[in-house]
Protein backbone atom coordinates (compact mmCIF):
# COMPACT_ATOMS: atom_id res chain seq x y z
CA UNK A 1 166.64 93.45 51.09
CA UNK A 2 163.79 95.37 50.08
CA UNK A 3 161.27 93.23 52.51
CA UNK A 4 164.10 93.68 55.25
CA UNK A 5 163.76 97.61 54.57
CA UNK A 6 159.59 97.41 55.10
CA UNK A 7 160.10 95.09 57.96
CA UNK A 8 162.25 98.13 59.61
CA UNK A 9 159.84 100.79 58.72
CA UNK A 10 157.01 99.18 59.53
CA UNK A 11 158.88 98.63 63.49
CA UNK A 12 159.68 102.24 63.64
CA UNK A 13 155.94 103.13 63.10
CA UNK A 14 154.81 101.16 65.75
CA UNK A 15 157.40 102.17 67.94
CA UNK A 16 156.80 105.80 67.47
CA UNK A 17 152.92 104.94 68.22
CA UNK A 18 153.49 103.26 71.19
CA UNK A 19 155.60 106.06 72.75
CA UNK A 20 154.20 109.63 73.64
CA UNK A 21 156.00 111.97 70.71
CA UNK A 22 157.69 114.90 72.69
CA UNK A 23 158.76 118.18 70.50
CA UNK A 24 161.34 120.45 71.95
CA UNK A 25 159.66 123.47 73.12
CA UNK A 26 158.41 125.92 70.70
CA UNK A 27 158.73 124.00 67.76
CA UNK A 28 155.81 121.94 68.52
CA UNK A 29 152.83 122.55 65.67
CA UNK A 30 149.90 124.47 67.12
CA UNK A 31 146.41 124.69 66.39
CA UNK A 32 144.70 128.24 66.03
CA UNK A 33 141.71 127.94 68.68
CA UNK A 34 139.20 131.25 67.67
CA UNK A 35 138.24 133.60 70.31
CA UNK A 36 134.68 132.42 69.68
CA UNK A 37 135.46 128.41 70.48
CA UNK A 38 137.30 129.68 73.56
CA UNK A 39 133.90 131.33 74.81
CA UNK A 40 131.70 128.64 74.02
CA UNK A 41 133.71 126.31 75.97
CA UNK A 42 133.70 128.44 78.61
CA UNK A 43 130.90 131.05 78.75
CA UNK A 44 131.70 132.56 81.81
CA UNK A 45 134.53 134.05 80.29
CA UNK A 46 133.45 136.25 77.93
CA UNK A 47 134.14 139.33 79.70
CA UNK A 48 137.62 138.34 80.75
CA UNK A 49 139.34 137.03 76.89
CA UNK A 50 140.76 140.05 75.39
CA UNK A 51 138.47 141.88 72.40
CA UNK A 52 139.71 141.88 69.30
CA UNK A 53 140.35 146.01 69.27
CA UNK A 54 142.75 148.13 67.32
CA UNK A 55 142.95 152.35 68.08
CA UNK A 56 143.72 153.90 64.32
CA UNK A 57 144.85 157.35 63.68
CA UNK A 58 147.28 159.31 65.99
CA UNK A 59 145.55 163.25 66.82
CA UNK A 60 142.39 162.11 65.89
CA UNK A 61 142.21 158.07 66.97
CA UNK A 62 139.04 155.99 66.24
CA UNK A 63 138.53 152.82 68.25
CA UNK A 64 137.71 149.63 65.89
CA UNK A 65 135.91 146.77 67.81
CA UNK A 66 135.64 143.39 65.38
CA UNK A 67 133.23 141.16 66.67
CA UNK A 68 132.16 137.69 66.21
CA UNK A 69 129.02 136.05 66.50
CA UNK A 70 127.75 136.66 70.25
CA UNK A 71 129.85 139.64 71.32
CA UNK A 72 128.55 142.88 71.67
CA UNK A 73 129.95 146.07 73.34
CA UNK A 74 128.01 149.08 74.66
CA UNK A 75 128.37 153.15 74.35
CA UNK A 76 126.58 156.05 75.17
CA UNK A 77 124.17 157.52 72.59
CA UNK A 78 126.19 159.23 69.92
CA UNK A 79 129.56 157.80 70.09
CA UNK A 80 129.25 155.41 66.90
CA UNK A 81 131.37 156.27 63.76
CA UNK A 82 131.13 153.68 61.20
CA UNK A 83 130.13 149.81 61.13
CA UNK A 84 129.57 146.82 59.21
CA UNK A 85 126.21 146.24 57.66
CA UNK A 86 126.54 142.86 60.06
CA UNK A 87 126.01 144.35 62.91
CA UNK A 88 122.62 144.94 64.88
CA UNK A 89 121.94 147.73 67.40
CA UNK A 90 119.65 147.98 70.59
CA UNK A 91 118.83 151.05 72.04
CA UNK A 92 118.09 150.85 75.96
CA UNK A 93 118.14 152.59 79.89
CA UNK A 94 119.24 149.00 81.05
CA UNK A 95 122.70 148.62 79.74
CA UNK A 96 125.74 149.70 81.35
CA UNK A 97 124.98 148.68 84.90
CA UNK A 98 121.53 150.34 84.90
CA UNK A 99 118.12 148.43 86.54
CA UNK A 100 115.69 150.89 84.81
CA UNK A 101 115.08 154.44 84.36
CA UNK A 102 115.65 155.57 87.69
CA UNK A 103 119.16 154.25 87.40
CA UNK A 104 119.57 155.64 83.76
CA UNK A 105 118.63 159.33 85.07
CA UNK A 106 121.05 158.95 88.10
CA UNK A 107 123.90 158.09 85.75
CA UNK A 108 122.80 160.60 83.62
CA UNK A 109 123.44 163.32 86.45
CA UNK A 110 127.08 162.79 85.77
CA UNK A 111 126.99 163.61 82.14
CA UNK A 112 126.64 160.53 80.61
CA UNK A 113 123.52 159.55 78.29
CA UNK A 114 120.42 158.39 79.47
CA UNK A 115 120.29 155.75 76.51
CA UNK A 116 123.12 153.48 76.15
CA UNK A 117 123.31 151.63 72.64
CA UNK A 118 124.65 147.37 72.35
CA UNK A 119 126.27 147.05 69.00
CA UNK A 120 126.22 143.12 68.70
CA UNK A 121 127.05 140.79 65.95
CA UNK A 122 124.74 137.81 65.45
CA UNK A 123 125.14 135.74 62.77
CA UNK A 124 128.08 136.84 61.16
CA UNK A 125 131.29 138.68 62.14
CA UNK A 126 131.19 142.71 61.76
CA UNK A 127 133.20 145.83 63.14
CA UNK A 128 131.72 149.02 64.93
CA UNK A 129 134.70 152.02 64.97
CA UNK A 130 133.92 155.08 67.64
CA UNK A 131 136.02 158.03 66.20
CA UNK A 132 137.07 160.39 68.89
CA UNK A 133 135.28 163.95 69.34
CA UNK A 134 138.46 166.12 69.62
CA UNK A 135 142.02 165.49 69.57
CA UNK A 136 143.10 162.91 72.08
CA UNK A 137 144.17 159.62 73.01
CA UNK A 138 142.19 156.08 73.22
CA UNK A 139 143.36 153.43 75.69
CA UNK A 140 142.10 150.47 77.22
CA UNK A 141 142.06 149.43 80.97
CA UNK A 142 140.75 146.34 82.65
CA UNK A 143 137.80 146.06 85.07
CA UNK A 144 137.18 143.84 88.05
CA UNK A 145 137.02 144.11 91.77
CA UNK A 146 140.37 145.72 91.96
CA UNK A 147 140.21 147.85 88.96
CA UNK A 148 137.66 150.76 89.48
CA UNK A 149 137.81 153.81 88.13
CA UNK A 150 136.74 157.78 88.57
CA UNK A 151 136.45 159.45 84.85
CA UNK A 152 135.57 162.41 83.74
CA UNK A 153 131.79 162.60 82.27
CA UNK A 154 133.03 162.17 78.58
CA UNK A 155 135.38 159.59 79.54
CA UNK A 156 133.88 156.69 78.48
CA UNK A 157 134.03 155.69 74.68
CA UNK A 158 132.85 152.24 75.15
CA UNK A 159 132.90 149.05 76.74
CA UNK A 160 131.88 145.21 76.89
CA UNK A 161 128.79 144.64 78.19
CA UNK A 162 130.03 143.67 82.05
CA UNK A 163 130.60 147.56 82.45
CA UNK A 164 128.78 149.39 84.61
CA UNK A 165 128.63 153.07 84.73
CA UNK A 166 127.36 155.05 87.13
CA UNK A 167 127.29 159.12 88.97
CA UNK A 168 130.52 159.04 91.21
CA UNK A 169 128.61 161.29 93.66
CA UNK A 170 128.18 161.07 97.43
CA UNK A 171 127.19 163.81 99.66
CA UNK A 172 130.55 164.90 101.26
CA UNK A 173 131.17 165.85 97.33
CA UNK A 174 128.31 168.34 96.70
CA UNK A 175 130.51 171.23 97.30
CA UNK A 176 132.59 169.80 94.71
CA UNK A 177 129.72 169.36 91.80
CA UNK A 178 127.87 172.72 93.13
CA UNK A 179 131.14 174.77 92.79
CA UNK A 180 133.14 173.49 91.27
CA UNK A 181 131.52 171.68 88.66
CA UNK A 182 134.00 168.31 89.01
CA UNK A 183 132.70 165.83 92.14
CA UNK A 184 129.21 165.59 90.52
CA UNK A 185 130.07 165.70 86.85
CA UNK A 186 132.33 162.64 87.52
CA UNK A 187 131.69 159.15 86.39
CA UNK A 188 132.50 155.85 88.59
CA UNK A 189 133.39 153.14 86.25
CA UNK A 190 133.41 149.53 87.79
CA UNK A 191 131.66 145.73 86.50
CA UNK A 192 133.61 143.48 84.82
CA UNK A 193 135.59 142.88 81.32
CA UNK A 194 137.64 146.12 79.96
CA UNK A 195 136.87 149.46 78.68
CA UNK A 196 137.34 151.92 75.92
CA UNK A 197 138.56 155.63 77.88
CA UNK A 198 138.99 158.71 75.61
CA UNK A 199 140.88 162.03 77.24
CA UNK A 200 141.36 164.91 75.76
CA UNK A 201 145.24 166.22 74.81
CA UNK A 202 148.03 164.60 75.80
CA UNK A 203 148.34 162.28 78.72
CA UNK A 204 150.46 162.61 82.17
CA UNK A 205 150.52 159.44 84.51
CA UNK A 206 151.23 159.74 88.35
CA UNK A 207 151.46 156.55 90.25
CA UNK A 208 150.92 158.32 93.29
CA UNK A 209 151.89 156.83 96.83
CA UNK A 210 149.89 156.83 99.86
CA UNK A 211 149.82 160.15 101.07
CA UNK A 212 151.03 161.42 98.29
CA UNK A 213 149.17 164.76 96.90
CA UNK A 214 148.70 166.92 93.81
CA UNK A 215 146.37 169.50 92.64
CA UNK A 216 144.93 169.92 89.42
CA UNK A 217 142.77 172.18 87.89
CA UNK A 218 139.35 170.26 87.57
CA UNK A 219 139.62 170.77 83.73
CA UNK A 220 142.58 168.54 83.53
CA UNK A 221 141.23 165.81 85.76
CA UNK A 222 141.02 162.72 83.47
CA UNK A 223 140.32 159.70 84.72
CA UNK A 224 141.83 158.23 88.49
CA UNK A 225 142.06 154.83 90.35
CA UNK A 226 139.26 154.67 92.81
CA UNK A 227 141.47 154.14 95.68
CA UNK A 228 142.75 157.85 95.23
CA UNK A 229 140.99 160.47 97.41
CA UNK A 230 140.18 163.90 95.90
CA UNK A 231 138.42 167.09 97.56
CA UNK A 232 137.81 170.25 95.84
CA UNK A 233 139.60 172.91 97.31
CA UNK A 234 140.14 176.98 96.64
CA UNK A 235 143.03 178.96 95.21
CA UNK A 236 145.24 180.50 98.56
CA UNK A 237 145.93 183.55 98.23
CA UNK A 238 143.20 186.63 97.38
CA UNK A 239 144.84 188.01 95.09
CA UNK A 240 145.20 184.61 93.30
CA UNK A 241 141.96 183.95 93.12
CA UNK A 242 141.02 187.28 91.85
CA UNK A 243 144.10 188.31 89.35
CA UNK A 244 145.25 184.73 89.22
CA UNK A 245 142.98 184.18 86.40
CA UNK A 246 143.52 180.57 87.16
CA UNK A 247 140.05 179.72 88.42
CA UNK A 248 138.79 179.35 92.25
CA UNK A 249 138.99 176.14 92.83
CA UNK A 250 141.92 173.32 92.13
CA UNK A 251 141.26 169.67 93.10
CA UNK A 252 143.37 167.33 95.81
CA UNK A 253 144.07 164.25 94.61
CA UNK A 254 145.20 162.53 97.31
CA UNK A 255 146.77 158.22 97.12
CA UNK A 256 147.63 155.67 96.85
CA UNK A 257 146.46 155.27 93.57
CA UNK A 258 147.36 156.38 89.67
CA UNK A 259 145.67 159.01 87.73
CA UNK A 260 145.95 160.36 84.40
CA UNK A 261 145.52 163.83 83.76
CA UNK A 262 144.62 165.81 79.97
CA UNK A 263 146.70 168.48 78.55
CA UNK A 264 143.50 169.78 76.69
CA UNK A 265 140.47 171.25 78.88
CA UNK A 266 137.26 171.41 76.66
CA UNK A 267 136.50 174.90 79.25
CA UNK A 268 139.86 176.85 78.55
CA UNK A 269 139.52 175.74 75.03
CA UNK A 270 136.24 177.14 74.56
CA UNK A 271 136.89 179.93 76.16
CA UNK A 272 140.06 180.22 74.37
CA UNK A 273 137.98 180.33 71.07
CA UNK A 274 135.02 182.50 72.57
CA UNK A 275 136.91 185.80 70.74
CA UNK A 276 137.09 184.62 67.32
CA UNK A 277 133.38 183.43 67.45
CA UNK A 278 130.77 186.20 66.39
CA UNK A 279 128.50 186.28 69.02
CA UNK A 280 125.07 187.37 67.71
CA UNK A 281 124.27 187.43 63.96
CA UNK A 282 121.11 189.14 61.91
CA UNK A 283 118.58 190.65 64.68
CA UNK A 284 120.26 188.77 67.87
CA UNK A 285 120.03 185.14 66.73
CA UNK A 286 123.65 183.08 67.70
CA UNK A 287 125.47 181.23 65.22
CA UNK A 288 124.42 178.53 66.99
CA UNK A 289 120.69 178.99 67.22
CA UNK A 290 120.95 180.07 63.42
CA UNK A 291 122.34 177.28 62.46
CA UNK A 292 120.18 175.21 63.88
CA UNK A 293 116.94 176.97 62.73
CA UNK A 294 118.48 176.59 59.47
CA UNK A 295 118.95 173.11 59.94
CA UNK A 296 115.19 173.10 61.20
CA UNK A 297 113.77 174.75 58.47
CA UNK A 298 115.66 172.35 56.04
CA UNK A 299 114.24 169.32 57.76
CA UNK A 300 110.87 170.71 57.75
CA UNK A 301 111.09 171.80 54.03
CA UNK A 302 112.03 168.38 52.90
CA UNK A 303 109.57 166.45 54.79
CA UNK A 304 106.79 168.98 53.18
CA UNK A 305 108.33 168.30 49.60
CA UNK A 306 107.92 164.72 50.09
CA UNK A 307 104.29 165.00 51.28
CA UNK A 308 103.25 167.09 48.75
């Protein structure tokens, strides 16, 4: 009996080895494949598998990028929070779409840095987090030939390294950047992979159709599709324009094409502020320039302590 038992086992085996094993769907066992095997089998899509990214914090989000070995993402000078002692950072003009300094200083016409910084991680995973500079929101969008974007000139948080940012100007827009400080200030997003966007306030989508209009003060402009149209254009009315109190100009944005406008403008905030500020202090200085000759003399004090 018991070699009759080992006979039938032994048939089973081979039968299940000769036939292809098929597991309903879904219960099948998997195999966790990294995000760093998937790139090394295929290099050429490094840009397009999704970064391992999380947005912390609700009023006052900070983006946290975890990296493996070979990834990197860029930012404008200034933007980095906090990161793991892992990861290695290059200072350049040639990142973010940019051939050389001539590039560099044209993007930097639109208020972005003239340095961009790559925060890689080489031989061991790490984490870079870019905290936001006022309250706001963080979200991610995809780039590619039919994903371009128009953003304002703080905008951009950060990015992988296919991005390429550059001055959304063009000469029909020069009465925009001249008066009203929006056409020329503007960045034009495009390249390849995703990006990091950070607006200011609370966020209002329009998926606007073609022909569709609406105008927005320039201040509240966030970031748009670059198939929308927009034209700076005035206030009507003279007495709007000088007792509106709501500025001169308002900008058309014309579609098809979605945009995403802030509640908070950085301009009517400041200005909003400007009363409570003192605005000279001890013989003329501002609190500003005091401050920093403060900070100055500090610098300068401590660097002659440690000579001496």
């Amino acid at each position: 009996m018991a070699c009759d038992r080992r006979a039938f086992g032994l048939a089973v085996i081979a039968a299940l080895a000769a036939s292809p094993m098929v597991w309903p769907v879904g219960s099948y066992p998997t195999r966790a494949v990294s995000r760093r095997a998937r790139l090394e089998s295929d290099p050429g899509r490094a840009d397009k598998a999704p970064m391992d990214s999380q947005i912390r914090g609700t009023t006052m989000p900070v983006l946290e990028v975890r990296l493996d070995p070979g990834e990197s993402v860029i930012a404008e000078s200034g933007e980095l929070g906090w990161m793991s002692e892992t990861i290695e950072l290059e200072t350049s003009t040639a990142f973010g779409g940019a051939d050389g300094v001539l590039d560099a200083a044209k993007r930097s016409f639109g208020g972005a840095s003239f340095f961009m910084t790559r925060y890689s991680a080489t031989t061991a995973p790490g984490f870079v987090c870019f905290p936001v500079k006022v309250p706001g929101q963080i979200f991610q969008v995809p780039l590619g030939p039919d994903h371009e974007y128009v953003i304002h000139r703080h905008g951009f948080l950060a990015g992988t390294t296919g991005c390429e940012l550059a001055t959304a100007f063009s000469p029909d827009k020069l009465g925009s950047g001249l008066l009203g400080g929006f056409g020329f200030l503007l960045q034009r997003l495009t390249g390849t992979g995703h990006a990091w966007i950070e607006l200011s306030g609370e966020l209002t989508e329009y998926a606007l159709q073609p022909g569709q209009t609406v105008r927005v003060h320039p201040g509240h402009v966030g970031m748009l599709e670059g198939t929308v149209a927009y034209e700076l254009t005035t206030v009507p009315g003279i007495k709007n324009k000088v007792f509106g109190g709501d500025g001169l100009f308002l900008l058309r944005l014309t579609g098809p094409g979605k945009v995403w406008l802030q509640s908070l403008s950085l301009p009517a905030l400041a200005h909003a502020l400007a009363p409570f500020l003192p605005a000279q202090q001890n013989g003329g200085g501002s609190v500003g320039s005091v401050a920093t000759a403060g900070g100055v003399a500090a610098a300068v004090g401590g660097i002659a302590g440690l000579l001496g």
